[in-house]
C-alpha atoms as a PDB file:
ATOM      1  CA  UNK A   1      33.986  -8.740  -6.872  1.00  0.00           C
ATOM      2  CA  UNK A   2      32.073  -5.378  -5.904  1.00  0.00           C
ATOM      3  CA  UNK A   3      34.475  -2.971  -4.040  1.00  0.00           C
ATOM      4  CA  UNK A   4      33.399  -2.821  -0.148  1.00  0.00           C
ATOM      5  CA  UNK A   5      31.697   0.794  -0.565  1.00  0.00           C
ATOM      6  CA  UNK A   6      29.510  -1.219  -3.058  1.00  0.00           C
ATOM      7  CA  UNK A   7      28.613  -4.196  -0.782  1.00  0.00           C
ATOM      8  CA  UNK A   8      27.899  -2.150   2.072  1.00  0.00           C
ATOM      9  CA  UNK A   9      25.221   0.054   0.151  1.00  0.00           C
ATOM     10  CA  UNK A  10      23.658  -3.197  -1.973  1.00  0.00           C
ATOM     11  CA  UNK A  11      23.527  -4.948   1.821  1.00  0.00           C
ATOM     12  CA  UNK A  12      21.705  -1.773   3.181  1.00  0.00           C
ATOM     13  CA  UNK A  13      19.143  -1.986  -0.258  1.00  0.00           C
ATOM     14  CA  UNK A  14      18.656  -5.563   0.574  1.00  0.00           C
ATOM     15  CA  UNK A  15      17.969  -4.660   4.381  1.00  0.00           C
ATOM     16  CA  UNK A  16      14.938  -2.248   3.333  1.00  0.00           C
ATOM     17  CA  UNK A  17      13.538  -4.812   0.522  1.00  0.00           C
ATOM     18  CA  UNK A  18      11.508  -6.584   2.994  1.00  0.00           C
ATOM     19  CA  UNK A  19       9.275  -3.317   4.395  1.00  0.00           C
ATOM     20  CA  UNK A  20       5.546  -3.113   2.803  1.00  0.00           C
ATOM     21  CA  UNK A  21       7.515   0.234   1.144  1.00  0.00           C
ATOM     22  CA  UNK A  22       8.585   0.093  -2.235  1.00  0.00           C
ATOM     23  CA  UNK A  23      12.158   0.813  -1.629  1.00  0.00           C
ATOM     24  CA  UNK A  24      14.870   1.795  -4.567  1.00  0.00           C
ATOM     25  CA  UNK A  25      18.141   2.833  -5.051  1.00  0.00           C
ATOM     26  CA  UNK A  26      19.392   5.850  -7.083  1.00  0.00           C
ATOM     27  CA  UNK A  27      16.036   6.102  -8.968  1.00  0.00           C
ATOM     28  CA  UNK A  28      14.114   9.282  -9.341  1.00  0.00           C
ATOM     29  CA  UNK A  29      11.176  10.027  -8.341  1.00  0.00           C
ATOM     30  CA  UNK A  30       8.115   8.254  -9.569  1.00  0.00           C
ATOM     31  CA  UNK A  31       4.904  10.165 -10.711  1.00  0.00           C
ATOM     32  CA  UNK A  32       2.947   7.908  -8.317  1.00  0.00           C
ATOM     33  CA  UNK A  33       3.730   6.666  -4.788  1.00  0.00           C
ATOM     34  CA  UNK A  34       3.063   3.659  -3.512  1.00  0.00           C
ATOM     35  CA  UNK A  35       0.431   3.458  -1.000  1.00  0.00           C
ATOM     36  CA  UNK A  36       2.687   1.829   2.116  1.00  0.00           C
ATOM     37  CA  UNK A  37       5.284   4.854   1.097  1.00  0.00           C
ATOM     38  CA  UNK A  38       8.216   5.131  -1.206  1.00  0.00           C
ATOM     39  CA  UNK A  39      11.739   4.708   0.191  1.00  0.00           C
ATOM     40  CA  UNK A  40      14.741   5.692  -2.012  1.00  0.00           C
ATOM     41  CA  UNK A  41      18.458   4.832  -0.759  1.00  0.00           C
ATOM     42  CA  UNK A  42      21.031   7.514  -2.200  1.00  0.00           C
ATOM     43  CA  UNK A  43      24.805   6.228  -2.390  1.00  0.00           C
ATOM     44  CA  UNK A  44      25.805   9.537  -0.656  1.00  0.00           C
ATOM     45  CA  UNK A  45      29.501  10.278  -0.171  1.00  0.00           C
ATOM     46  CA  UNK A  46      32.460   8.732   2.093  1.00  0.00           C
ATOM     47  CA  UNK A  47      33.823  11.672   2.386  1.00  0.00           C
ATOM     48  CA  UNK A  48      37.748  11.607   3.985  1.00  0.00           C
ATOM     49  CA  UNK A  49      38.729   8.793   5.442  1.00  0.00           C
ATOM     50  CA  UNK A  50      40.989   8.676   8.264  1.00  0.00           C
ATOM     51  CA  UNK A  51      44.006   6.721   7.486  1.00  0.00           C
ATOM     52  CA  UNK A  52      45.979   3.698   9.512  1.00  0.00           C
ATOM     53  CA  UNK A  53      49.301   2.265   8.311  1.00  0.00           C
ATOM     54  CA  UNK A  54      50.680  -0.923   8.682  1.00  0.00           C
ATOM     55  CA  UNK A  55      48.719  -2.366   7.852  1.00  0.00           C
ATOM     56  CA  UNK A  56      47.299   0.854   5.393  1.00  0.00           C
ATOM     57  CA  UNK A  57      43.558   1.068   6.165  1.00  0.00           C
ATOM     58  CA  UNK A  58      41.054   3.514   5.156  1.00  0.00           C
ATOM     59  CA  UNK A  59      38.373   3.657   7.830  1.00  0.00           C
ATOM     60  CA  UNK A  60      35.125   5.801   6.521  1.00  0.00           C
ATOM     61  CA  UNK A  61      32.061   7.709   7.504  1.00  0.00           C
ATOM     62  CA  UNK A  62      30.259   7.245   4.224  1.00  0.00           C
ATOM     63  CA  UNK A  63      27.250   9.041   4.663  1.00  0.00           C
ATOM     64  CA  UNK A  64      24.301   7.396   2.252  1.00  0.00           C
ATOM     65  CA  UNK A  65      20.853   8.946   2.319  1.00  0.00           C
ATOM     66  CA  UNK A  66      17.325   7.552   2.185  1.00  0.00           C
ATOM     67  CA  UNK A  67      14.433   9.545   0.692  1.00  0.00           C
ATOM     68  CA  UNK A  68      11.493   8.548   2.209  1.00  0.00           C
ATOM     69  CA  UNK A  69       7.931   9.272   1.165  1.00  0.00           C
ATOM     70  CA  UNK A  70       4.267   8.874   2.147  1.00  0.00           C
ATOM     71  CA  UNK A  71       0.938  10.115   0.299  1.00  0.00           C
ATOM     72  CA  UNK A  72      -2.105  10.106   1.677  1.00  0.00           C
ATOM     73  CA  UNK A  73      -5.119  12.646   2.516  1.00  0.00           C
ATOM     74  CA  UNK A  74      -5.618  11.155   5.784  1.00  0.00           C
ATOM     75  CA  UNK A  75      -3.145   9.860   8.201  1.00  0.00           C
ATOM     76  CA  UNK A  76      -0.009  11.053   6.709  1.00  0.00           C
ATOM     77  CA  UNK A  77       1.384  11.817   9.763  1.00  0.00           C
ATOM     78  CA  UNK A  78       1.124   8.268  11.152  1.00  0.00           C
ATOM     79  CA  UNK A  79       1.883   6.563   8.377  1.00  0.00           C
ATOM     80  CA  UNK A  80       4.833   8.464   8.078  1.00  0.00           C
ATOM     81  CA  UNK A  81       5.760   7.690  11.646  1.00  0.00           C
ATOM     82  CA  UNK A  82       5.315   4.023  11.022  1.00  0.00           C
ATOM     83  CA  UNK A  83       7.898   3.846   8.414  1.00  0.00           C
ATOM     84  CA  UNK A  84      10.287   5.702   9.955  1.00  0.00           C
ATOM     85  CA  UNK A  85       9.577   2.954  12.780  1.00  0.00           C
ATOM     86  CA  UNK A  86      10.003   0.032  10.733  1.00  0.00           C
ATOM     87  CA  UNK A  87      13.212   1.820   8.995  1.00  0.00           C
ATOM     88  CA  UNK A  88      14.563   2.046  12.383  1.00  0.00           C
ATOM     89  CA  UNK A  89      13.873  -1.200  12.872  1.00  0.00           C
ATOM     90  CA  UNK A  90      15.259  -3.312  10.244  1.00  0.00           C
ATOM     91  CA  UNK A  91      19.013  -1.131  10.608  1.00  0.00           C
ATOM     92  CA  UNK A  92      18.552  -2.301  14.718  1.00  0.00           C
ATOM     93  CA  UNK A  93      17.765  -5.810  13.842  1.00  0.00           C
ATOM     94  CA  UNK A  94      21.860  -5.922  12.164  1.00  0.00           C
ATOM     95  CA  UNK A  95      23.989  -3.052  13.089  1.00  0.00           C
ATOM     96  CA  UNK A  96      26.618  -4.196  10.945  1.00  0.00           C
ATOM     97  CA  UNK A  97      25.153  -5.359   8.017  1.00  0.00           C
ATOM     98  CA  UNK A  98      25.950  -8.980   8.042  1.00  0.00           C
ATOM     99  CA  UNK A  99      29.589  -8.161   9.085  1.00  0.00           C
ATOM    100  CA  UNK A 100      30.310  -6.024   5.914  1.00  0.00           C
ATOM    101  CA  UNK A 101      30.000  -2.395   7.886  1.00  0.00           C
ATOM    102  CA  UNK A 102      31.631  -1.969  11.874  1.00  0.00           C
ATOM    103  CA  UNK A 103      28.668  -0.176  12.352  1.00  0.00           C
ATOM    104  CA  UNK A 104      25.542   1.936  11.048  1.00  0.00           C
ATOM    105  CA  UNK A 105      23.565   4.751  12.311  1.00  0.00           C
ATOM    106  CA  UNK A 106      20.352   6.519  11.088  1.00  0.00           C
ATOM    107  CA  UNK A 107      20.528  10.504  12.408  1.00  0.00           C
ATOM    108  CA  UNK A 108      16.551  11.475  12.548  1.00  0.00           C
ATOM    109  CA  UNK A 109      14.683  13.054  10.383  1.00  0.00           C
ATOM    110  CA  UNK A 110      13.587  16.356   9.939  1.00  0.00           C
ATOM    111  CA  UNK A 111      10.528  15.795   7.786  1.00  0.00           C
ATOM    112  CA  UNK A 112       8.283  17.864   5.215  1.00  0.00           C
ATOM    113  CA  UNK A 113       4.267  18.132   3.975  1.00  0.00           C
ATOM    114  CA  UNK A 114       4.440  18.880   0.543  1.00  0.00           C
ATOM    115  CA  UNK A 115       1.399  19.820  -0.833  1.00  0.00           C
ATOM    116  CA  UNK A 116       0.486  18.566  -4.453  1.00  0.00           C
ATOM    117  CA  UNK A 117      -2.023  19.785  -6.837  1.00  0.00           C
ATOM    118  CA  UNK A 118      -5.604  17.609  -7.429  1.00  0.00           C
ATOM    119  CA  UNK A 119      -3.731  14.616  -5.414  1.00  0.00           C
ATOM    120  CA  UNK A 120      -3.373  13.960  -1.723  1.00  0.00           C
ATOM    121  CA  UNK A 121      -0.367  15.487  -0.066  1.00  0.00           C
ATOM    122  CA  UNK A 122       3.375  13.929   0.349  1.00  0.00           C
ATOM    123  CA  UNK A 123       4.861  13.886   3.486  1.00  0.00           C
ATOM    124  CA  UNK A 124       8.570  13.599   2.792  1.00  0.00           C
ATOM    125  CA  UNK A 125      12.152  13.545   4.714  1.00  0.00           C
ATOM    126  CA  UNK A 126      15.359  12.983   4.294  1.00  0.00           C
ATOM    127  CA  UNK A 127      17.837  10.270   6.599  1.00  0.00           C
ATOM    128  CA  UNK A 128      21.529  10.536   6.719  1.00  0.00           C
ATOM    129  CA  UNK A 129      22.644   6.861   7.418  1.00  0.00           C
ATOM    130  CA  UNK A 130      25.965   7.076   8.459  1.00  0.00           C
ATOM    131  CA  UNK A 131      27.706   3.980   7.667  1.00  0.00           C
ATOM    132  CA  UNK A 132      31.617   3.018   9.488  1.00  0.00           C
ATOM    133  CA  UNK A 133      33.915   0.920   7.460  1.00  0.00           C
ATOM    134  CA  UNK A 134      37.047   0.282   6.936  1.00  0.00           C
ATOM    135  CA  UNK A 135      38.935  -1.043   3.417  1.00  0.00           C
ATOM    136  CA  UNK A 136      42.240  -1.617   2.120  1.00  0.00           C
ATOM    137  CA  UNK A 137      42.061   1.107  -0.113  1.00  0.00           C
ATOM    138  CA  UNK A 138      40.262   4.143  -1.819  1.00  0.00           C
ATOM    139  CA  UNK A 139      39.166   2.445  -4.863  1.00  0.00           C
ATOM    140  CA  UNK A 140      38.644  -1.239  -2.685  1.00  0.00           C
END
């Protein structure tokens, strides 16, 4: 039985499978990117939780990352924009995650052009997804 950290982060993977982006989780970054963008989910950390007793629950912040990417020579820009979109989207569409996570919430995204040698340019940015749980324990 995965611990509830777990669950919450392989229902938020399963949330982004369905976008035209190839999306992965803890991979690095692959020489080629996709041409409907490249969207990588980082566990991040839970940092402290704050702490309820009887009954003992750990309620979290856990803030997870996705590293999202789009090529292209032309139309970066609104490419970009459109996955961000349909990112937003798909965490609106279930808030909590099928009832695993009280609540989730992507903070926006301050974005980058990167350029790259004899290939079209990346446009890249991190997201902070700040997911709110609660468990019965640390290692739960």
């Amino acid at each position: 039985m995965p611990t509830t950290r777990e669950a919450i982060l392989a229902a938020l993977h399963a949330r982004l499978q369905p976008l035209a982006a190839l999306t992965l989780r803890d991979e690095v970054l692959p020489e080629r990117i996709p041409a409907a963008g490249l969207i990588i989910l980082r566990d991040g950390q839970p940092g402290e939780p704050e702490v309820t007793l009887s009954p003992l629950r750990y309620h979290y912040q856990h803030r997870a990352e996705l590293e999202v990417v789009v090529q292209a020579g032309t139309g970066r820009a609104s490419a970009f924009d459109s996955l961000i979109a349909t990112i937003g989207a798909a965490m609106e569409a279930d808030r909590s995650l099928g009832g695993l996570c009280d609540w989730i919430e992507p903070e926006a995204p301050a974005s980058v052009d990167l350029p790259v040698e004899g290939a079209a340019a990346l446009k890249a940015a991190v997201i902070t997804v700040v997911l709110h749980y609660t468990s019965t324990g640390p290692l739960a």
